[in-house]
Protein backbone atom coordinates (compact mmCIF):
# COMPACT_ATOMS: atom_id res chain seq x y z
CA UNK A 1 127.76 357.10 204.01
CA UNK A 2 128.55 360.35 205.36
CA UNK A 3 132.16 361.73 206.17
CA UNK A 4 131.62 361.49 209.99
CA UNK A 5 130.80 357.99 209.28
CA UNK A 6 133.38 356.82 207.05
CA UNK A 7 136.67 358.34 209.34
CA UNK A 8 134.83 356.86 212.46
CA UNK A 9 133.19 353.63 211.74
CA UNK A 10 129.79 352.79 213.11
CA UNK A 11 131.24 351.79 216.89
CA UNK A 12 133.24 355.00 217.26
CA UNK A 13 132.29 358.47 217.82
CA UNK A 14 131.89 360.93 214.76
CA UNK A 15 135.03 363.46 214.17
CA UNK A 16 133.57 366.31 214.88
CA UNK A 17 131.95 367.76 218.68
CA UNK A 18 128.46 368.22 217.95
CA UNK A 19 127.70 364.67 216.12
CA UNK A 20 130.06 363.05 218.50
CA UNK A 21 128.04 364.39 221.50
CA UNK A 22 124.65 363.40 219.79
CA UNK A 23 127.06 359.81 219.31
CA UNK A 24 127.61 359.62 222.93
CA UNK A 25 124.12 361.05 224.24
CA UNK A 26 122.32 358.20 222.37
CA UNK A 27 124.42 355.34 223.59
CA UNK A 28 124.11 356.55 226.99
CA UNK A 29 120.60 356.92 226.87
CA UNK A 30 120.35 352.92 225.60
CA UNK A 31 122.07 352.21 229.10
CA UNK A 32 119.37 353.76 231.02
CA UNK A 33 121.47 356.81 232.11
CA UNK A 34 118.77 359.31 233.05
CA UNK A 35 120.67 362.59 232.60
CA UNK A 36 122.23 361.20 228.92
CA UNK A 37 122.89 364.46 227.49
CA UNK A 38 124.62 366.72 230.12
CA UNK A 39 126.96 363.42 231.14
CA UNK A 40 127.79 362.74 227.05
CA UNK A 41 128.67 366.79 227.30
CA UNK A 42 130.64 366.06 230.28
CA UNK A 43 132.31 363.15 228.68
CA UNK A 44 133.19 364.95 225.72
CA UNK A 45 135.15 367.72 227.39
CA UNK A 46 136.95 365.19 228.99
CA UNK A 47 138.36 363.60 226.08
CA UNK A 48 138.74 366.94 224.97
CA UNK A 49 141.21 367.96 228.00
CA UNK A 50 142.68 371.04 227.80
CA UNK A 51 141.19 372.15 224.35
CA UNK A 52 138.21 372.17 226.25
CA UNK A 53 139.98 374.38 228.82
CA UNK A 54 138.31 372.14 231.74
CA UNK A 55 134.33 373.11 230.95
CA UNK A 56 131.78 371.13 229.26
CA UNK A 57 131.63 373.75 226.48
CA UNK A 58 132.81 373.33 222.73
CA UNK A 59 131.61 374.44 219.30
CA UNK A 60 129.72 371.73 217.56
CA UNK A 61 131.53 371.82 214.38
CA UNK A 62 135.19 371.69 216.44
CA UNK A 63 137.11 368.74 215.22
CA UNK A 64 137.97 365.52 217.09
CA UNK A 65 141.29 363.99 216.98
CA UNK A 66 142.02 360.65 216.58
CA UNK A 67 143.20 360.41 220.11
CA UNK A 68 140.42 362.14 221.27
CA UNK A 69 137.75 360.16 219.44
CA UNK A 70 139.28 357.05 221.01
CA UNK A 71 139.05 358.51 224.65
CA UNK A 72 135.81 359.49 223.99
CA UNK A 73 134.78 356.26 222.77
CA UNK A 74 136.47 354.26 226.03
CA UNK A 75 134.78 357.21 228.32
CA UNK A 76 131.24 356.23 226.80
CA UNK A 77 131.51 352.48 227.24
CA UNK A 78 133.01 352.74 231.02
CA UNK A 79 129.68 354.42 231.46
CA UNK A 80 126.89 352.54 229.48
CA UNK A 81 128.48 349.84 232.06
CA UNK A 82 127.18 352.10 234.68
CA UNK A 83 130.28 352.93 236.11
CA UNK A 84 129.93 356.18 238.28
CA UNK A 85 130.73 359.42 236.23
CA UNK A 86 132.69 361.03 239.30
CA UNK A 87 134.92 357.96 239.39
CA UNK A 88 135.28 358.22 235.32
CA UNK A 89 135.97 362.21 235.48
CA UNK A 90 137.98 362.15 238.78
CA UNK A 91 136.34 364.47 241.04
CA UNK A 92 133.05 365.67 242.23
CA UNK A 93 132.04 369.15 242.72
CA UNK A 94 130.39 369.79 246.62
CA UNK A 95 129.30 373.36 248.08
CA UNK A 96 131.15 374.67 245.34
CA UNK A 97 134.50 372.93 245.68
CA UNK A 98 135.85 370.81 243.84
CA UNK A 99 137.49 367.22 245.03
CA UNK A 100 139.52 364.51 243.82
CA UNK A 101 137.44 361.21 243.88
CA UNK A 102 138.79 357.99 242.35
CA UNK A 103 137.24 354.05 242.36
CA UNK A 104 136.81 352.01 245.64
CA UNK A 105 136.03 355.36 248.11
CA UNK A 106 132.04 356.02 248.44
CA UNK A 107 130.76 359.26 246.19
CA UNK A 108 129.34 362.10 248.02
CA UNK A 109 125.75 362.79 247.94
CA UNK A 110 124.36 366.45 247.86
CA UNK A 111 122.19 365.58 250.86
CA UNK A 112 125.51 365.66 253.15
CA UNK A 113 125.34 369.31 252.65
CA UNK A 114 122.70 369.46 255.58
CA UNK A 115 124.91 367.63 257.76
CA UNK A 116 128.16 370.38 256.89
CA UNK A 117 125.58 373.00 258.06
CA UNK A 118 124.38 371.45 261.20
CA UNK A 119 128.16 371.53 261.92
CA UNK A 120 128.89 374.81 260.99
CA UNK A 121 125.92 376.09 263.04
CA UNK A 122 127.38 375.19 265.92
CA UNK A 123 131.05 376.24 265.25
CA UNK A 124 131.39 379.98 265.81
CA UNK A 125 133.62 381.18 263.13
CA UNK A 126 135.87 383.48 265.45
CA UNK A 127 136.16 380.52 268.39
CA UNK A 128 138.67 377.83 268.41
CA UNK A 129 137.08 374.60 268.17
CA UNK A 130 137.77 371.00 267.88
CA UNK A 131 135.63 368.95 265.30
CA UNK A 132 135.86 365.14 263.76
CA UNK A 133 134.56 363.84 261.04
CA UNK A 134 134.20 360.31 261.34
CA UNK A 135 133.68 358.05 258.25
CA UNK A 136 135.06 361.20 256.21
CA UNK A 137 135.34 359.34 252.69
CA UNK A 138 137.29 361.85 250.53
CA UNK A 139 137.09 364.31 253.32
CA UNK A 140 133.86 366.50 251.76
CA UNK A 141 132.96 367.22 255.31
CA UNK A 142 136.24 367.60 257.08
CA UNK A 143 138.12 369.80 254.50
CA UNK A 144 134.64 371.93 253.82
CA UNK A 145 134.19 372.77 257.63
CA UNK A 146 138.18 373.52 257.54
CA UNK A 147 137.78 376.09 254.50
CA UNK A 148 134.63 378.02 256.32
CA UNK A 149 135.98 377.65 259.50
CA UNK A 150 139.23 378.65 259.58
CA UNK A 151 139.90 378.42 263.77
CA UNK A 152 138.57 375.26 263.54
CA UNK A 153 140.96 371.93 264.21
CA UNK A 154 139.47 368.92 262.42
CA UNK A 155 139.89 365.45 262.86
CA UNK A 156 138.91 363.39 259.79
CA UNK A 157 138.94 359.40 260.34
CA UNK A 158 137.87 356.40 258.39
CA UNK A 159 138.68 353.20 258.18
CA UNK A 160 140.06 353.40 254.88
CA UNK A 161 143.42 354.01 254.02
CA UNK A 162 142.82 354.66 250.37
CA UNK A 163 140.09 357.24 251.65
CA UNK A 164 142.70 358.87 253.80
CA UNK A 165 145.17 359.18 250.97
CA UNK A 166 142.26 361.11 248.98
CA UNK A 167 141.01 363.37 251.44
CA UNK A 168 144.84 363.99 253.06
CA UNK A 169 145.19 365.40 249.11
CA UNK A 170 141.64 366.94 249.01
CA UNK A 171 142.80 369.18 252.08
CA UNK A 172 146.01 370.26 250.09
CA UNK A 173 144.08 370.99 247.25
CA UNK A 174 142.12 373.61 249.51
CA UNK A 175 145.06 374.90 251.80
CA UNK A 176 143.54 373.36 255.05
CA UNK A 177 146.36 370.44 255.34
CA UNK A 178 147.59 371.91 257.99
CA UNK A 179 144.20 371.96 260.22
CA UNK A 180 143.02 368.59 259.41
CA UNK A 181 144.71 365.47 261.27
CA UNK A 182 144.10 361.92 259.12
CA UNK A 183 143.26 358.98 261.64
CA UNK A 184 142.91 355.30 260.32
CA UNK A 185 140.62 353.16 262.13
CA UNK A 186 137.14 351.85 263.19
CA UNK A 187 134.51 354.13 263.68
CA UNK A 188 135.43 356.15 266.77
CA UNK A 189 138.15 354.34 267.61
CA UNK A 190 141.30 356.37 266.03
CA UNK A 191 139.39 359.44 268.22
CA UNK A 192 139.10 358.11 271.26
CA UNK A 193 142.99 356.66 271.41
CA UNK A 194 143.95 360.33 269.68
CA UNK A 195 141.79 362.13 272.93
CA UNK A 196 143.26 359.61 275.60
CA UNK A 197 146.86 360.92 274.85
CA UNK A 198 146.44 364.35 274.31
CA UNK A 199 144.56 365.11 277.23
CA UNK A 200 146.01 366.86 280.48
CA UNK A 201 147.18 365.06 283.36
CA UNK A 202 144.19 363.39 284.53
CA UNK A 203 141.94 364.13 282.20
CA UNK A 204 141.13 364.56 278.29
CA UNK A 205 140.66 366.85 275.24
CA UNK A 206 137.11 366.55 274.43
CA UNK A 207 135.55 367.21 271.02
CA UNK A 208 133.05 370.64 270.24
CA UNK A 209 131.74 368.48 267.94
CA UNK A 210 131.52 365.08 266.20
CA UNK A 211 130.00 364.38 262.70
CA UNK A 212 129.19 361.14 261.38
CA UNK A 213 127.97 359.79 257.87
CA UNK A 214 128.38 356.38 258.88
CA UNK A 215 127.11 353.26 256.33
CA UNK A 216 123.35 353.08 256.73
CA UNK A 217 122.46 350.76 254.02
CA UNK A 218 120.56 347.56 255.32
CA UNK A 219 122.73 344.45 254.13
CA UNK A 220 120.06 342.82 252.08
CA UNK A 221 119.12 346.15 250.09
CA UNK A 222 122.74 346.89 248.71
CA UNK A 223 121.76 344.67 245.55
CA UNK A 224 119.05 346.52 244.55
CA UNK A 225 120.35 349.45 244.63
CA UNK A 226 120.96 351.65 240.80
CA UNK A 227 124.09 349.51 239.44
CA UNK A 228 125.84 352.43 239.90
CA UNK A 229 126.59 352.08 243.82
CA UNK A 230 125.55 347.92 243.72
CA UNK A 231 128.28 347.44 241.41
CA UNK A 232 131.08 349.88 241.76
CA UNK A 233 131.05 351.75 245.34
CA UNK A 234 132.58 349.89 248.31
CA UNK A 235 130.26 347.84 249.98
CA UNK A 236 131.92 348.58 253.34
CA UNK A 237 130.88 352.48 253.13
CA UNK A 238 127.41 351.07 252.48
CA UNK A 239 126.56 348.46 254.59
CA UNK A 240 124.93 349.31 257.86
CA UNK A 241 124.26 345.57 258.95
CA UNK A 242 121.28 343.85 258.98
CA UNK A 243 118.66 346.55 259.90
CA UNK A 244 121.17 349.30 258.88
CA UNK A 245 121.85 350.76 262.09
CA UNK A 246 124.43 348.84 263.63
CA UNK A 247 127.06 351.81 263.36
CA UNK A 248 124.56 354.21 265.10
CA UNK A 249 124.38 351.82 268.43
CA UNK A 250 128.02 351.64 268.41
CA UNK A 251 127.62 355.72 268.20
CA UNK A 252 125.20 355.99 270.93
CA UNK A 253 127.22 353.79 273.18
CA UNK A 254 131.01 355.38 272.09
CA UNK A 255 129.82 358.90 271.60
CA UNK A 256 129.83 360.92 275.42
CA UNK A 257 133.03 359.82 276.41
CA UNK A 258 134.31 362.08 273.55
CA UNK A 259 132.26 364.96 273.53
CA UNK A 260 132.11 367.88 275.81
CA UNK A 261 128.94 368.84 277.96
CA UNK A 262 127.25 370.96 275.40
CA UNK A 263 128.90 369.34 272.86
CA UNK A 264 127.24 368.22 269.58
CA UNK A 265 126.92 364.97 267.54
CA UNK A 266 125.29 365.46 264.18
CA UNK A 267 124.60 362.30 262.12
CA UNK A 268 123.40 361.52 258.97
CA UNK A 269 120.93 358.69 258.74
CA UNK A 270 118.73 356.86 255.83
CA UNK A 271 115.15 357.21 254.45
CA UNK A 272 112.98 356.30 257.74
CA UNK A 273 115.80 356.04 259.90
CA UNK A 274 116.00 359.20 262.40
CA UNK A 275 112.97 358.44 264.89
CA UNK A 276 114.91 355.19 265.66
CA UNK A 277 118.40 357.27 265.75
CA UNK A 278 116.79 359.33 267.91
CA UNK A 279 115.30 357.00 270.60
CA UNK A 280 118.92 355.42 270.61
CA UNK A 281 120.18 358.36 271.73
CA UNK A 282 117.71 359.69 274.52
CA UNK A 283 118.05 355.66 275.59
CA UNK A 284 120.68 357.00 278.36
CA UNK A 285 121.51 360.39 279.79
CA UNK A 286 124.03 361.63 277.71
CA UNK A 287 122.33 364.07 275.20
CA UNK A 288 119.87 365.90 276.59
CA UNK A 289 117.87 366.65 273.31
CA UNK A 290 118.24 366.55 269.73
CA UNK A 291 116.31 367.77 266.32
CA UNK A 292 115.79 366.64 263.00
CA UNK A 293 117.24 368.07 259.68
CA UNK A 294 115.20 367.65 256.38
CA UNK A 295 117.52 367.52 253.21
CA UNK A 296 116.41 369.24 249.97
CA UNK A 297 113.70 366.79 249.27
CA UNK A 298 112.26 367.08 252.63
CA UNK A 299 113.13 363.90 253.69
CA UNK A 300 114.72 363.77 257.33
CA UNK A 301 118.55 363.44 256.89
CA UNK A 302 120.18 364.61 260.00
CA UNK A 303 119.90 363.92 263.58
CA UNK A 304 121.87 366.71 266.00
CA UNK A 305 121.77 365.65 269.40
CA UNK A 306 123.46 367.67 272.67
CA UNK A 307 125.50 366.61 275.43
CA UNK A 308 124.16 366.62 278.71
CA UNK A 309 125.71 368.43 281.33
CA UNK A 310 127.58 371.75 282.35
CA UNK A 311 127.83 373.75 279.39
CA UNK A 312 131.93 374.37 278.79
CA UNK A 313 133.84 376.85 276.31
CA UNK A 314 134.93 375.34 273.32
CA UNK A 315 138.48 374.06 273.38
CA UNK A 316 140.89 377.00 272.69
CA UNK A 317 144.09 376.89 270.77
């Protein structure tokens, strides 16, 4: 029996990094986690803390305290239950910031990243503007257009108080707290009552743009999907009804009222979903045209669609 062996058992992690990575990497790998050896790496620093001075990166024949043997041990079976590693590690990295992510509010996906940069195309960065992010989860979109858009007001909304908390700490994290307003409610509805009341007499603010990554999932596919989101992420940020497009009709229909003429909405949509996002849309009068964004894998993963009508200047202030 070797020394690793004897001062950890057979069920806990060897005392020392490098066997106690290997340790982790091959239990992972017997739950089915595809990436085994980068997350037991990640895991490891983890229960490493500060000795690991926040990076995956550690001599193998480093030492493991007791304490940190057990953490690593508890880390390792959260995830061979296929519990998401952002909600174990507490944060998720996105365009190259970091944010705070906890269980019960939906995980960012890298794809998003196209819909941040239909936004920011169509935000000049030395105009005032006035943006919402509806749906905005831990506030990826909302607090990333804030940093690289710093005349930009932002309105972040979701129906989700727990997801408010996050991304209303997300935006202090990145020094933008003071640009983004946090509105609980349905869909558009926190926006439109916000717009009603802070419009002139006789008239209303209206938005330079809205952005939307609204559930999309159809209702019967959620259990199938990898355990990972099935099991653990809340089924409300996934479930777009029955065909998965039920929050896009309410879009279409809620939409013009808030935008200006010119104005943009950018949404995100599902695999095979944009050609019927699309013919929503040009269903009335409002937006006058509209494109299609492919993500990384070249699947389409934005729809940006214009208001129709006189073009106006953004909203200053």
């Amino acid at each position: 029996m070797s020394p690793d062996a004897r001062r950890g058992g057979d069920d806990a992690p060897p005392r020392r990094a490098g066997p106690a990575w290997a340790w982790a990497r091959e239990r992972l790998r017997a739950a089915g986690i595809e990436a085994a050896g980068t997350e037991a790496r990640l895991l490891l620093a983890v229960a490493l803390g500060e000795r690991a001075g926040g990076m995956a990166v550690f001599h193998p024949d480093s030492p493991l305290t007791a304490p940190e043997a057990a953490a690593l041990a508890r880390l390792v079976r959260m995830r061979a239950r296929r519990r998401p590693l952002q909600y174990i590690t507490g944060g998720c990295q996105f365009r190259g910031l970091l944010f705070r992510l906890e269980s019960g509010v939906f995980i960012p996906r890298p794809e998003t990243e196209v819909l941040v940069d239909a936004v920011l195309d169509e935000i000049r960065p030395d105009r005032a503007a006035l943006f919402a992010d509806v749906c905005t989860g831990c506030g990826v979109v909302a607090v990333t257009v804030a940093v690289e858009r710093p005349r930009c007001r932002v309105l972040a909304c979701d129906i989700s108080r727990r997801a408010l908390a996050l991304a209303r700490a997300n935006a202090r994290r990145h020094g933008v707290h003071d640009r983004v307003l946090f509105l609980a409610g349905d869909l558009l509805s926190p926006v439109r009552r916000l717009l009603a009341r802070c419009g002139p007499a006789g008239g209303r603010t209206l938005l330079d743009v809205l952005a939307c990554n609204p559930p999309y999932i159809r209702s019967a596919d959620i259990a199938g999907l990898q355990p990972e989101v099935a099991r653990y992420e809340p089924r409300r940020a996934l479930d777009g009804g029955r065909d998965g497009l039920d929050p896009y009709r309410r879009l279409a229909a809620e939409a013009p009222a808030l935008v200006r003429p010119g104005g943009v909405l950018a949404v995100e949509v599902g695999h095979g979903q944009a050609r019927a996002v699309q013919e929503m849309l040009r269903a009335g009068t409002a937006f006058s045209g509209d494109e299609v964004r492919a993500d990384f894998n070249g699947i389409d993963r934005v729809v940006v669609a214009r208001r129709a009508g006189q073009v106006e200047g953004a909203n200053q202030g």
